[in-house]
C-alpha atoms as a PDB file:
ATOM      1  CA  UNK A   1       8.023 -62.179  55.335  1.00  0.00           C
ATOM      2  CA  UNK A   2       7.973 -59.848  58.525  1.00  0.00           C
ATOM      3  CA  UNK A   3       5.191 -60.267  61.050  1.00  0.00           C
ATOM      4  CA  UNK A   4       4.465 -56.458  61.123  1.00  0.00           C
ATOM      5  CA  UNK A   5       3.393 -57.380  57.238  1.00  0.00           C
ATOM      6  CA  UNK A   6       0.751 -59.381  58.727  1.00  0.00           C
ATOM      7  CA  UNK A   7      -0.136 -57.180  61.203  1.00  0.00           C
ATOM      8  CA  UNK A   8      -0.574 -54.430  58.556  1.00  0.00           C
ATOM      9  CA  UNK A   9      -2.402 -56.653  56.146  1.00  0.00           C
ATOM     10  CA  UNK A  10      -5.543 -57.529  59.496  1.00  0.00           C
ATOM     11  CA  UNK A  11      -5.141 -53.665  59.941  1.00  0.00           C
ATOM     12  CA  UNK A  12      -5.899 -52.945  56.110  1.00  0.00           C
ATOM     13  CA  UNK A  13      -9.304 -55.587  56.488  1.00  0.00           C
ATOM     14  CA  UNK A  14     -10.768 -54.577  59.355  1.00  0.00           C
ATOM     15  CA  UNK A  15     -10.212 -50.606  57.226  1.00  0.00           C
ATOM     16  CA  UNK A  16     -11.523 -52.410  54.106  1.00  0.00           C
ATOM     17  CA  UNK A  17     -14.614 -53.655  56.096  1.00  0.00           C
ATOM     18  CA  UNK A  18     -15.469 -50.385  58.174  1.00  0.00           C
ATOM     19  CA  UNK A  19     -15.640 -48.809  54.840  1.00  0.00           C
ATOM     20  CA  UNK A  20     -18.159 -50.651  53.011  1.00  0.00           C
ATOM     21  CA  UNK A  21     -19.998 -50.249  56.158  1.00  0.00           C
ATOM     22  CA  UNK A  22     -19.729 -46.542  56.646  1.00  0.00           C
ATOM     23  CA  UNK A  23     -20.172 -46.096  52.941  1.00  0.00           C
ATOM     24  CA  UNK A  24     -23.685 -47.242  53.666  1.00  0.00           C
ATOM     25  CA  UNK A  25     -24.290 -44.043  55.818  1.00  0.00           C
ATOM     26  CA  UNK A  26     -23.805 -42.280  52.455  1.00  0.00           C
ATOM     27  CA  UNK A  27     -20.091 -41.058  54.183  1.00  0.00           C
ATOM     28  CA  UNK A  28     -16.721 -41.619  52.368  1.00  0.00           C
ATOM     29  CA  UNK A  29     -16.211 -44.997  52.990  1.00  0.00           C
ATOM     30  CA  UNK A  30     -14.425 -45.726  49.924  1.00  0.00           C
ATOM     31  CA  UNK A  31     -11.854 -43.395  50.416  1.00  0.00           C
ATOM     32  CA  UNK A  32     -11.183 -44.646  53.738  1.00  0.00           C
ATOM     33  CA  UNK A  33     -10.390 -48.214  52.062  1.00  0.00           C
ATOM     34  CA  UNK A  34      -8.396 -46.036  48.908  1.00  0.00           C
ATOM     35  CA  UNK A  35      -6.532 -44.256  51.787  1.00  0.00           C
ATOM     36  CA  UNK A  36      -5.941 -47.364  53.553  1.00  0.00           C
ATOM     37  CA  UNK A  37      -4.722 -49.599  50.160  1.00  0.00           C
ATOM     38  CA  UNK A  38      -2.214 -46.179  49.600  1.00  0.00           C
ATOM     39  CA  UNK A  39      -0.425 -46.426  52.882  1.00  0.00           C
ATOM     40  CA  UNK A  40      -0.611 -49.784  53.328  1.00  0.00           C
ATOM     41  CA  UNK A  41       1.755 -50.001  49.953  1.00  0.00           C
ATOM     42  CA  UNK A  42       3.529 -47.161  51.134  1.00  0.00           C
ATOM     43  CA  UNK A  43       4.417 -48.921  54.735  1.00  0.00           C
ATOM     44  CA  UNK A  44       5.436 -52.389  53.082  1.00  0.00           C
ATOM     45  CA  UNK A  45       6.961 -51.019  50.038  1.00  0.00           C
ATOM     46  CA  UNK A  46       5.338 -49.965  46.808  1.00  0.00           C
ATOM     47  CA  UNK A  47       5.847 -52.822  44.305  1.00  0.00           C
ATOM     48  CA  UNK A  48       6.448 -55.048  47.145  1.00  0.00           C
ATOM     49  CA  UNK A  49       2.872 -56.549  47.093  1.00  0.00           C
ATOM     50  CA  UNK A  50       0.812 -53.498  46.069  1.00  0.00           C
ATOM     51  CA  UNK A  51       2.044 -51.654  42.862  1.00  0.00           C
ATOM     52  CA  UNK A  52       1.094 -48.810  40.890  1.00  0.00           C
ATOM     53  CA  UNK A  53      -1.197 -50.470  38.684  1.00  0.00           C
ATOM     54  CA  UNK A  54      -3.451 -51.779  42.121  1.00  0.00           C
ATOM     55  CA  UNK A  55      -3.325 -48.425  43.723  1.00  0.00           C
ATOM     56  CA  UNK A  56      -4.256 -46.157  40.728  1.00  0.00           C
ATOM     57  CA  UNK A  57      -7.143 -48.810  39.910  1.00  0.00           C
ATOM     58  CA  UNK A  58      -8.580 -48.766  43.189  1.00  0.00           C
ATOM     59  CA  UNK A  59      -8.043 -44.700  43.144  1.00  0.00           C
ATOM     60  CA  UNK A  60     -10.257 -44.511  39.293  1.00  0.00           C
ATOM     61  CA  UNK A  61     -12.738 -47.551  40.743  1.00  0.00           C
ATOM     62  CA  UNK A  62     -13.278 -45.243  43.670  1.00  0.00           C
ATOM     63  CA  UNK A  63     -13.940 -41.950  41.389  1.00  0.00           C
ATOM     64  CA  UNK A  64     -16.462 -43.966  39.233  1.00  0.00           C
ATOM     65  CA  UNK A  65     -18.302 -45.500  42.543  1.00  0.00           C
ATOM     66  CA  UNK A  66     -18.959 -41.884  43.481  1.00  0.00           C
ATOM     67  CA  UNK A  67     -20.160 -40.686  40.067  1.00  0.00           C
ATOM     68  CA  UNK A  68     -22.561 -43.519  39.833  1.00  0.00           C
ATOM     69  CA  UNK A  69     -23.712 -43.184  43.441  1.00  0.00           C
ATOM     70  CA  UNK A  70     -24.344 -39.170  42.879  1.00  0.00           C
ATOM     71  CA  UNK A  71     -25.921 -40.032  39.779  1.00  0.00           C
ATOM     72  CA  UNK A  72     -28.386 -42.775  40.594  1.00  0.00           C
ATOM     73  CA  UNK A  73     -29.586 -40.487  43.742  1.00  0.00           C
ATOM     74  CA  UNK A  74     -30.519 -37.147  41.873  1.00  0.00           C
ATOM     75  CA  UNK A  75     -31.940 -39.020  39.013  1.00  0.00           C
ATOM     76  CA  UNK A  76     -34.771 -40.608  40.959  1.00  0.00           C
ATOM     77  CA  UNK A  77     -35.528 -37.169  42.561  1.00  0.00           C
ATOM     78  CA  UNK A  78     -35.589 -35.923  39.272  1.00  0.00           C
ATOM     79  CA  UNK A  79     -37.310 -38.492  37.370  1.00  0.00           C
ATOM     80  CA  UNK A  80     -40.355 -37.728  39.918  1.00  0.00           C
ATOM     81  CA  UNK A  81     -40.323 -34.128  38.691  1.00  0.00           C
ATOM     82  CA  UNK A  82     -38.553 -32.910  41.701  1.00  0.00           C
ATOM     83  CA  UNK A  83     -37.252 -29.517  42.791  1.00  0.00           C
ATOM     84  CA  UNK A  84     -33.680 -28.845  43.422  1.00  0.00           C
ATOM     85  CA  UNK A  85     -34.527 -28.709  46.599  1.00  0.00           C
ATOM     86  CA  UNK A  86     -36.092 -32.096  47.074  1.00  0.00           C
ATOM     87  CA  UNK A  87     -32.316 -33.425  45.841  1.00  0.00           C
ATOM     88  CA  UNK A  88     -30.725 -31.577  48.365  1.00  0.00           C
ATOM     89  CA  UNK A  89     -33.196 -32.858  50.991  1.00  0.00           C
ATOM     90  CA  UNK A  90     -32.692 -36.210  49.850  1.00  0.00           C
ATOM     91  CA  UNK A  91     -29.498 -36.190  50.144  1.00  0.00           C
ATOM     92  CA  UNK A  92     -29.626 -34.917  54.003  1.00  0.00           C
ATOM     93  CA  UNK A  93     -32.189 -37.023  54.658  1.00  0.00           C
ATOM     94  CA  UNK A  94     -30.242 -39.992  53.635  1.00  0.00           C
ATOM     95  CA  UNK A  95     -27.402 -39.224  55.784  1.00  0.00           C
ATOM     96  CA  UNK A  96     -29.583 -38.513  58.839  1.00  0.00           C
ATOM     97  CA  UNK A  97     -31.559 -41.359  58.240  1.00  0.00           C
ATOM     98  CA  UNK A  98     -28.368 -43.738  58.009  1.00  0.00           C
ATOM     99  CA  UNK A  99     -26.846 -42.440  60.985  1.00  0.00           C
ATOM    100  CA  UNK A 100     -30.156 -42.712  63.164  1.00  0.00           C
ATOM    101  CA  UNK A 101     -31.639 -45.704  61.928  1.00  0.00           C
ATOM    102  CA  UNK A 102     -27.775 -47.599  62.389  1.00  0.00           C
ATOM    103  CA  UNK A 103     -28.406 -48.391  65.762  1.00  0.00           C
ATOM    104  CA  UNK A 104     -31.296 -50.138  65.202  1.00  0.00           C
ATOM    105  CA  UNK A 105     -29.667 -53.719  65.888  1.00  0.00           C
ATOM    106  CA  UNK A 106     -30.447 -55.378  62.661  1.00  0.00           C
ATOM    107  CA  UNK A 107     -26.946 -54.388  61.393  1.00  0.00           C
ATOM    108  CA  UNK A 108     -26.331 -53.075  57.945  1.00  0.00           C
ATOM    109  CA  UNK A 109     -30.133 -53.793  57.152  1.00  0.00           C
ATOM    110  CA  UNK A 110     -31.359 -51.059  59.212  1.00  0.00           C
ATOM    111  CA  UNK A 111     -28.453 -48.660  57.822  1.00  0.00           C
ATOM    112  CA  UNK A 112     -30.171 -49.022  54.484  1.00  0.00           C
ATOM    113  CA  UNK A 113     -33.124 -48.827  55.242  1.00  0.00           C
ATOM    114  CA  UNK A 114     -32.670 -45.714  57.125  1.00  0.00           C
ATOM    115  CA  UNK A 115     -30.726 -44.359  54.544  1.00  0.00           C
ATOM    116  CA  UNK A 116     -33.930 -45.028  51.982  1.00  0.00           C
ATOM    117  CA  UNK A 117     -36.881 -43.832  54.505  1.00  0.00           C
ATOM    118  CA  UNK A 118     -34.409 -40.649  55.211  1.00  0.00           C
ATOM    119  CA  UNK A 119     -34.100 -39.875  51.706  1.00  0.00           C
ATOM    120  CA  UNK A 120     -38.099 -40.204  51.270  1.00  0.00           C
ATOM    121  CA  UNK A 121     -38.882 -37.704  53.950  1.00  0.00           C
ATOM    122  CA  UNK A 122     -35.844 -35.681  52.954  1.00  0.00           C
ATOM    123  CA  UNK A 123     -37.418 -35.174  49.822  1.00  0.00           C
ATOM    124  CA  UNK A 124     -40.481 -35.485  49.992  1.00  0.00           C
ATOM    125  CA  UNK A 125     -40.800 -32.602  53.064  1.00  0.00           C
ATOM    126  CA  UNK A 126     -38.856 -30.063  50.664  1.00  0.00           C
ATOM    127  CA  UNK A 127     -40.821 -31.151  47.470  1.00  0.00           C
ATOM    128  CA  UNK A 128     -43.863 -30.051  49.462  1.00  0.00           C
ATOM    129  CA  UNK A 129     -42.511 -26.358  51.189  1.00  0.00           C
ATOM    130  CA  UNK A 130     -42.068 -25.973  47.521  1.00  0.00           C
ATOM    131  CA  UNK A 131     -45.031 -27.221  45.903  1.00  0.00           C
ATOM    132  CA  UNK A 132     -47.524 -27.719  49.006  1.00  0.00           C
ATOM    133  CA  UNK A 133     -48.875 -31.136  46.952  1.00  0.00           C
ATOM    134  CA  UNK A 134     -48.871 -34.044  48.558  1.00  0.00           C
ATOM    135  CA  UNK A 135     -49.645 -36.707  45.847  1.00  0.00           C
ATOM    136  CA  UNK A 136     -46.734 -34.762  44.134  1.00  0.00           C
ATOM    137  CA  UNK A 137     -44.435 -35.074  47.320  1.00  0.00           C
ATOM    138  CA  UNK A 138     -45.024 -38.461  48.178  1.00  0.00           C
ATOM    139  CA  UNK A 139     -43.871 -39.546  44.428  1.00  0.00           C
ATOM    140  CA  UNK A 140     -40.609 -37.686  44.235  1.00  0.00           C
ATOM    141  CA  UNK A 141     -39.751 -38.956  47.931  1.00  0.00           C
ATOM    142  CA  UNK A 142     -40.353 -42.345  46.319  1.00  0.00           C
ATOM    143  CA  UNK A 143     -38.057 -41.889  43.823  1.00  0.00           C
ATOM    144  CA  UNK A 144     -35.656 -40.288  45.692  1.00  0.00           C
ATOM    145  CA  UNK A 145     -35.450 -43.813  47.889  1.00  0.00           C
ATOM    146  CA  UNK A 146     -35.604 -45.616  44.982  1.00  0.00           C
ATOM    147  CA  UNK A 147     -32.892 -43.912  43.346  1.00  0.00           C
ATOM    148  CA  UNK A 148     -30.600 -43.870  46.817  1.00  0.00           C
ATOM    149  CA  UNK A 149     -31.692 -47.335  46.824  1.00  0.00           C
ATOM    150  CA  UNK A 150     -29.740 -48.402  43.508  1.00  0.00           C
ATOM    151  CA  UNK A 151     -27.196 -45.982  44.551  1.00  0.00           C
ATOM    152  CA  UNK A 152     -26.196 -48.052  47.842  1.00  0.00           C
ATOM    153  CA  UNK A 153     -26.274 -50.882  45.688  1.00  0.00           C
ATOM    154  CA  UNK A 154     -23.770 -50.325  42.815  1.00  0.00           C
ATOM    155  CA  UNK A 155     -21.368 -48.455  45.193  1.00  0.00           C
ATOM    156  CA  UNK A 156     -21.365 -51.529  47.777  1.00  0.00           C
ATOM    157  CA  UNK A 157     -20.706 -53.576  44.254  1.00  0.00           C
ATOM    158  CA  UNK A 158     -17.807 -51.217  43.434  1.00  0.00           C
ATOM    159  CA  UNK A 159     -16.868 -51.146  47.342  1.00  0.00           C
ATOM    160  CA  UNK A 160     -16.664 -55.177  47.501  1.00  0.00           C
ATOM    161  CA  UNK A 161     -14.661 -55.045  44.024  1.00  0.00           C
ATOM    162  CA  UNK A 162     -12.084 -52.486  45.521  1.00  0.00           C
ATOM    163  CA  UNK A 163     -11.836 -54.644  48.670  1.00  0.00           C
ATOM    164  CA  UNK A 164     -11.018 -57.648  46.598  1.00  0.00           C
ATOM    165  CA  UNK A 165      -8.808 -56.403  44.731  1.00  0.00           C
ATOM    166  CA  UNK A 166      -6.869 -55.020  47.506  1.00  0.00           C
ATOM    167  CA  UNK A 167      -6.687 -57.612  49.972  1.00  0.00           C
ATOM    168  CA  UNK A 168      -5.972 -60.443  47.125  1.00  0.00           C
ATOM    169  CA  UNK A 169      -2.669 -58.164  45.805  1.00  0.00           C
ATOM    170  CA  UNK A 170      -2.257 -56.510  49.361  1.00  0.00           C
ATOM    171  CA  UNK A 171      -2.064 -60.588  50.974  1.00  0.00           C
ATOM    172  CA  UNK A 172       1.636 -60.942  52.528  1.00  0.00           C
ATOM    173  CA  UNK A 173       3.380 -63.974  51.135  1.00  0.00           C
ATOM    174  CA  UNK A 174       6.387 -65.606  51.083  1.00  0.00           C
ATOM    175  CA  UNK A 175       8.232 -65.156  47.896  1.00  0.00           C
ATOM    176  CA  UNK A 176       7.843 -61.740  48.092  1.00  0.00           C
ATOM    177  CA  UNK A 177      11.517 -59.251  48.999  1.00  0.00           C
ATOM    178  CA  UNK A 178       8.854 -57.872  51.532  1.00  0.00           C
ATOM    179  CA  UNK A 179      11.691 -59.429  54.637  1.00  0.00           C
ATOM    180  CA  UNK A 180      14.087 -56.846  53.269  1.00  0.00           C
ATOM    181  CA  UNK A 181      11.673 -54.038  52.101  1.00  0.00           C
ATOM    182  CA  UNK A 182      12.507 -51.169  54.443  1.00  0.00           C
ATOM    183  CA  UNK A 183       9.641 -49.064  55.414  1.00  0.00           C
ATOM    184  CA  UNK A 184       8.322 -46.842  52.901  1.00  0.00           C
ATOM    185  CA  UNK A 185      10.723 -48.267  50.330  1.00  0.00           C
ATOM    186  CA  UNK A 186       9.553 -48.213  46.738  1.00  0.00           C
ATOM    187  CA  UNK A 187      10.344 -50.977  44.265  1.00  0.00           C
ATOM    188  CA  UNK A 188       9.739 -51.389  40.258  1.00  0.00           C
ATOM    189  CA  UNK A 189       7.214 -54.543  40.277  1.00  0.00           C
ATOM    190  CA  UNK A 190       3.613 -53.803  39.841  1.00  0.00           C
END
């Protein structure tokens, strides 16, 4: 086992962690840790402790994350009765919200909770220059939250699943030919 392995592997957690995290902010945190599972295998060898099988699973758990995530978001705008425009201001709410509320020094709690009140008013301000009712506004910002809320949730669940599965068949060990993988190299194991 080479001690740039290692190296590589702390490299790919501290990736795999700042992902999660910045998938919070409603950015593409998950594809940061996809990325960083892709070229991790690619710098120690594919096969040599991450093979195909890993790497396309953590690709189509990735895809699926975002579906639900886009989902879950629109449909509690919607559910409300919300305009098309209250989505879209959800969704740049959120995103404003996350960023601005992340500094807040209650870490990751604050994220998500700026992520949910940005979403409210995101919605909720465009419901109304659309509609001009507030009762009406105030419930479709609610469910926009809500909705971002349960969003946040099941793509942190699909973000901690990728993680795991990446750092458990990305871990450098000794039995492995990774001593005499050259960089790049690509071998048949999975």
């Amino acid at each position: 086992m080479a001690w740039t392995h290692i190296l590589y592997y702390l490299i790919l957690l501290v990736l795999m962690l700042a992902g999660l995290f910045i998938s919070i902010l409603g950015l593409p945190g998950l594809w940061l840790m996809v990325g960083a599972v892709w070229i991790y295998a690619w710098i120690t060898g594919v096969g040599v402790y991450v093979g195909w099988v890993t790497l396309w699973t953590v690709f189509g758990l990735a895809v699926i994350a975002e579906i639900v995530e886009f989902v879950a978001g629109a449909a509690g705008a919607r559910k409300a009765g919300g305009l098309q425009r209250s989505v879209v201001g959800a969704i740049v709410g959120a995103l404003l919200g996350g960023i601005f509320l992340s500094f807040v020094p209650i870490p990751v709690i604050s994220t998500i909770v700026g992520v949910c009140l940005g979403a409210f008013l995101g919605a909720a301000a465009m419901e109304f220059t659309g509609h001009g009712d507030v009762g009406q506004s105030m419930r479709v910002g609610a469910g926009a939250a809500q909705g971002r809320f349960y969003g946040i949730v099941a793509k942190l669940a699909f973000g901690i699943l990728i993680g795991a599965i990446a750092m458990v068949s990305a871990f450098p060990y000794a039995g492995s030919s990774a001593s005499t993988a050259p960089i790049g190299a690509t071998t048949t194991s999975s």
